[in-house]
C-alpha atoms as a PDB file:
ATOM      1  CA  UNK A   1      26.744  76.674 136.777  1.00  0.00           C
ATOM      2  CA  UNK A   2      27.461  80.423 135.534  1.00  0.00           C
ATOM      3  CA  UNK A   3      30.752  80.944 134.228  1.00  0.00           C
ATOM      4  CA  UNK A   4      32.221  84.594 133.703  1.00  0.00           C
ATOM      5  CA  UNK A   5      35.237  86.984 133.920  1.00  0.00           C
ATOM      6  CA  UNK A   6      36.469  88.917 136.993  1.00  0.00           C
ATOM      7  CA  UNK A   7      38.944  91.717 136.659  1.00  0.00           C
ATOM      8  CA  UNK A   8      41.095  92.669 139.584  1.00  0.00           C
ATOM      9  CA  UNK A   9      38.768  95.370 140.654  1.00  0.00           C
ATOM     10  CA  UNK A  10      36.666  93.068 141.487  1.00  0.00           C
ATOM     11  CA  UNK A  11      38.958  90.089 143.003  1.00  0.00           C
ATOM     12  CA  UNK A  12      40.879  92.125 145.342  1.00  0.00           C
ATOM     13  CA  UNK A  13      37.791  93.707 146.528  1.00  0.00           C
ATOM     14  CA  UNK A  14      36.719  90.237 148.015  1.00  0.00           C
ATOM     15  CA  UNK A  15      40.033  90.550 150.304  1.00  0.00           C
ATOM     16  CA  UNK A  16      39.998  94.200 151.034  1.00  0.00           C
ATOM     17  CA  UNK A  17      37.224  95.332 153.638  1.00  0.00           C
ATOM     18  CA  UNK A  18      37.684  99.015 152.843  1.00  0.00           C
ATOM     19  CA  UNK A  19      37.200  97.881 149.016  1.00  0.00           C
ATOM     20  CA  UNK A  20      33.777  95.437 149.460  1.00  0.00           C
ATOM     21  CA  UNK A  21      31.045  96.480 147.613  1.00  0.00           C
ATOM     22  CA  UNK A  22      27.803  94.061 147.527  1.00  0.00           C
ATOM     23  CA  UNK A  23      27.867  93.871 143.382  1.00  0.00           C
ATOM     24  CA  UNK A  24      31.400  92.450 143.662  1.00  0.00           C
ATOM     25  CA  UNK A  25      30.397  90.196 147.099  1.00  0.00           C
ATOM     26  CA  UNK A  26      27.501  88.773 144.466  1.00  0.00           C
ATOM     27  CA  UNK A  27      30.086  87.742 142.235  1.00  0.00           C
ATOM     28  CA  UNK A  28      31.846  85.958 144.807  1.00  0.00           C
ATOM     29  CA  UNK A  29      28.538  84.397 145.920  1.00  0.00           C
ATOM     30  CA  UNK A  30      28.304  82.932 142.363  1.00  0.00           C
ATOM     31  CA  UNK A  31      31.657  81.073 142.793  1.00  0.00           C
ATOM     32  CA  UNK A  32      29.655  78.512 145.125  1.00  0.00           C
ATOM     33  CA  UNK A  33      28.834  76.690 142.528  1.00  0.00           C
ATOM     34  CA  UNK A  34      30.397  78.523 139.062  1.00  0.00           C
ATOM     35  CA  UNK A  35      33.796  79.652 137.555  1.00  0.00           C
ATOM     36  CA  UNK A  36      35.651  82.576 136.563  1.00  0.00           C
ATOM     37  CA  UNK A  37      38.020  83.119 134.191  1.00  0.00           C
ATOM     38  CA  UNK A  38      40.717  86.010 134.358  1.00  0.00           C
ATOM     39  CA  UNK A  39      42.952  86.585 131.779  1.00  0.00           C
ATOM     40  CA  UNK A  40      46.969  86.012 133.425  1.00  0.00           C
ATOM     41  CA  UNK A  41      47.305  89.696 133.926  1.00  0.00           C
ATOM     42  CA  UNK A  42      45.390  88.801 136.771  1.00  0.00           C
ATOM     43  CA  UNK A  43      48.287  87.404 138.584  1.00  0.00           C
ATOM     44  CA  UNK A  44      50.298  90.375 138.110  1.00  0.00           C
ATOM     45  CA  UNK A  45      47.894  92.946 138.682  1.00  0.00           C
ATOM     46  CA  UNK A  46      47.430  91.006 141.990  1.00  0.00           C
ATOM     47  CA  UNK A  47      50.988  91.193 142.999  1.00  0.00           C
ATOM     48  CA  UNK A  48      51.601  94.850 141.865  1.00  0.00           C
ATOM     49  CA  UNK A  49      48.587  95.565 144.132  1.00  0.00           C
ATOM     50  CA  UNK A  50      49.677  93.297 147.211  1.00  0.00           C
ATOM     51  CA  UNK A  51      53.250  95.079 147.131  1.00  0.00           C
ATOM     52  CA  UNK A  52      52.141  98.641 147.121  1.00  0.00           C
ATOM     53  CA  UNK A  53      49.786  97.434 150.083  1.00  0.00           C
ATOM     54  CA  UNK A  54      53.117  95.993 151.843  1.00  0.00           C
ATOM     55  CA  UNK A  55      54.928  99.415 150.976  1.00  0.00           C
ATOM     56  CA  UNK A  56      52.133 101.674 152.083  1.00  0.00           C
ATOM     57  CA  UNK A  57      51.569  99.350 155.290  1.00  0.00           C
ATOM     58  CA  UNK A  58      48.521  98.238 154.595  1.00  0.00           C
ATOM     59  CA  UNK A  59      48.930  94.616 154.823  1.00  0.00           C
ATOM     60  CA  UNK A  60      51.856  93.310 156.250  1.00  0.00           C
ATOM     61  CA  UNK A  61      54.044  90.328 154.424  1.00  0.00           C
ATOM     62  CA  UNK A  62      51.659  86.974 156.343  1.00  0.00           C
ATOM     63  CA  UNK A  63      48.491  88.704 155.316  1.00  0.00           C
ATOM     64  CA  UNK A  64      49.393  89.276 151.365  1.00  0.00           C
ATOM     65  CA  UNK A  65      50.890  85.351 151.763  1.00  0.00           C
ATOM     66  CA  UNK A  66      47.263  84.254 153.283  1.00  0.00           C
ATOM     67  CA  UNK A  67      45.377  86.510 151.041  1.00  0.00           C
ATOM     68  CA  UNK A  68      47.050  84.268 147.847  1.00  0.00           C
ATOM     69  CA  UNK A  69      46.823  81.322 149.650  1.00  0.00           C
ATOM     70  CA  UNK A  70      42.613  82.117 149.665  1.00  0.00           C
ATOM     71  CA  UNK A  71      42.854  83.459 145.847  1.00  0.00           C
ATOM     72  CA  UNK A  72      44.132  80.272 145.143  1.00  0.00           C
ATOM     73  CA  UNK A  73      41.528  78.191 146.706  1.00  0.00           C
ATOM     74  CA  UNK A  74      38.943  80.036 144.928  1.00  0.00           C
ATOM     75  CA  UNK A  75      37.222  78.322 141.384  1.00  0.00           C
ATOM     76  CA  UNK A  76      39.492  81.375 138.747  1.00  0.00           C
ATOM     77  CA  UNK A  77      41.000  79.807 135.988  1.00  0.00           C
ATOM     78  CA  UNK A  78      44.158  81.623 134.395  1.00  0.00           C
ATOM     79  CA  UNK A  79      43.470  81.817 130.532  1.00  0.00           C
ATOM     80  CA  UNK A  80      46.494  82.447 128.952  1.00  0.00           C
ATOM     81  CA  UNK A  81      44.963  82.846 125.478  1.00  0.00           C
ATOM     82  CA  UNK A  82      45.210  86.937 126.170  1.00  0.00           C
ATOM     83  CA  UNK A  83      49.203  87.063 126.471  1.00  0.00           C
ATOM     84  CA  UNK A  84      50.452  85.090 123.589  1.00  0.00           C
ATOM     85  CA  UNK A  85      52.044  86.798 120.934  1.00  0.00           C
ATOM     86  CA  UNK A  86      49.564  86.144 118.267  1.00  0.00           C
ATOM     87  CA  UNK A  87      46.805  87.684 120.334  1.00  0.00           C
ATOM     88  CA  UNK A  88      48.551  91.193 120.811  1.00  0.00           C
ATOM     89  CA  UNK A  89      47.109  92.594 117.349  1.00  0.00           C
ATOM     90  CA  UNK A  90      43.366  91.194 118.887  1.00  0.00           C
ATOM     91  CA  UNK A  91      44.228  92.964 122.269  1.00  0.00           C
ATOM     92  CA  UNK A  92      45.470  96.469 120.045  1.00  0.00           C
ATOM     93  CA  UNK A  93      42.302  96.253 118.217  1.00  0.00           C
ATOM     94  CA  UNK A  94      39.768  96.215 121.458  1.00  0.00           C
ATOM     95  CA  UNK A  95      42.028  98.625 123.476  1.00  0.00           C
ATOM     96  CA  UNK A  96      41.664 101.174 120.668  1.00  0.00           C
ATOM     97  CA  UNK A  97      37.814 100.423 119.625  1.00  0.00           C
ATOM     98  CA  UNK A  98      36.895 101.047 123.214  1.00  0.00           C
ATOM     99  CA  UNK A  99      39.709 103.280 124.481  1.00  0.00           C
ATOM    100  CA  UNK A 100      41.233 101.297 127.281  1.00  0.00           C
ATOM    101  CA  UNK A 101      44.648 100.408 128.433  1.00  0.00           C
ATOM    102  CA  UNK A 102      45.383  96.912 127.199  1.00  0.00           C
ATOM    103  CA  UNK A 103      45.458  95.597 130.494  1.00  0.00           C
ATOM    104  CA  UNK A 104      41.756  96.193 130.641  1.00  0.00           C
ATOM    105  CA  UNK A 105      41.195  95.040 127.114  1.00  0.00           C
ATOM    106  CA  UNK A 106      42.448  91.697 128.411  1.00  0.00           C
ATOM    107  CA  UNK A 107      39.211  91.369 130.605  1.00  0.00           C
ATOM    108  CA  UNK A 108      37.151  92.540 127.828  1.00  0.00           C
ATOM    109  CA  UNK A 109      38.743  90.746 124.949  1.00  0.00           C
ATOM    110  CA  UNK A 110      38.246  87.541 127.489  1.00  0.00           C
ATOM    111  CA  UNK A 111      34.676  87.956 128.063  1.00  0.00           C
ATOM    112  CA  UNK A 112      34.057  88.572 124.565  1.00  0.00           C
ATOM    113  CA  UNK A 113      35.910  85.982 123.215  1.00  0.00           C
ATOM    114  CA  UNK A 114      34.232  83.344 125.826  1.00  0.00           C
ATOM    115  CA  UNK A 115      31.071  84.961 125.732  1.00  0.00           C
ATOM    116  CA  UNK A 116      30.729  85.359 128.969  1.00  0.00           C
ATOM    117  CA  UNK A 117      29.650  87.910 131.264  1.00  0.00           C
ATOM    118  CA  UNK A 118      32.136  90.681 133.517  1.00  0.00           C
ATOM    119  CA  UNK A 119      32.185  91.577 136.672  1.00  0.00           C
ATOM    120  CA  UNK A 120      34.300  94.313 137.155  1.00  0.00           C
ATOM    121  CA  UNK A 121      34.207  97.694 139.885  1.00  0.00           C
ATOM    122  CA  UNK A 122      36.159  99.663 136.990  1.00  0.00           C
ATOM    123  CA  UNK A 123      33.816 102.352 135.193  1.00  0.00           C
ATOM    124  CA  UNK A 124      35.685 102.735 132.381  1.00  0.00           C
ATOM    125  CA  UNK A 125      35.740  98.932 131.711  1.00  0.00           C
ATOM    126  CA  UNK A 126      32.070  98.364 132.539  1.00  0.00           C
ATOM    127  CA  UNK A 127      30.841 101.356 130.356  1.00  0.00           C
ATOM    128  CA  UNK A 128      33.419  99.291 127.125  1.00  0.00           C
ATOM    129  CA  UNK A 129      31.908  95.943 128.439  1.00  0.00           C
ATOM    130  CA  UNK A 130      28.269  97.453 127.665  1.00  0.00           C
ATOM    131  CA  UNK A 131      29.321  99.171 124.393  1.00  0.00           C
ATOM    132  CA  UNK A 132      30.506  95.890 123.425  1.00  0.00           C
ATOM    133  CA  UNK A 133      27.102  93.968 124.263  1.00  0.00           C
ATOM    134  CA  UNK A 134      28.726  92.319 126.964  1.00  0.00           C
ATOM    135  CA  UNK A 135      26.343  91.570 130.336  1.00  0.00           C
ATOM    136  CA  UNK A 136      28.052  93.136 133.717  1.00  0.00           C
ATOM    137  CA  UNK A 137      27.382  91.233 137.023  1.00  0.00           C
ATOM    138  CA  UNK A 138      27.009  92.408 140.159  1.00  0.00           C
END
């Protein structure tokens, strides 16, 4: 069973036609029969995304409802390790060592502390990822 972390890059692209790419369609391959872990920025990332589709008209209020109601069916487990106070000078620390936003230091910081590999569609976040020795997927 592979185990790894998926940004939202990569998770919405699953849902969004205009956004598939066959990297991020391997990823979701691999959830057959493995697991991803996503720190819970995740969640909001997800609905910040699925409201500025509603705004913009791109997915109407039923679709954004089904498109959850498939996210949540799928093998992602919420760490919430990233967002606890204690972790914010950890999160500081591999935003600024790798110059990213600490939204995407959450992903890295995750895969690093888990050991795990990243799939992400992000450039900036895959170039830190293989900086920090961690393996990209897809």
């Amino acid at each position: 069973m592979i185990e790894f972390v998926a940004d939202c890059s990569t998770v919405l692209s699953w849902f969004f036609e205009d956004e598939e790419s066959r990297p991020a369609n391997s990823c979701l391959d691999l959830l057959a029969d493995g697991r991803a872990y996503a720190p819970a920025i995740l969640t909001l990332e997800v609905a910040n995304v699925l409201q500025a589709a509603e705004i913009r008209g791109r997915v109407s209020r039923v679709q954004a409802l089904l498109l959850i109601t498939r996210l949540n069916q799928l093998p992602i487990t919420i760490d919430s390790e990233t967002t606890t106070l204690s972790s914010i000078e950890t999160l500081l620390s591999v935003a600024k060592d790798y110059q990213l936003s600490a939204y995407d230091a959450a992903y890295l910081e995750l895969a690093l502390r888990k050991l795990m590999p990243l799939a992400t569609c992000d450039r900036k976040l895959s170039e830190a990822a293989r900086q920090a020795g961690i393996t990209l997927l897809g």
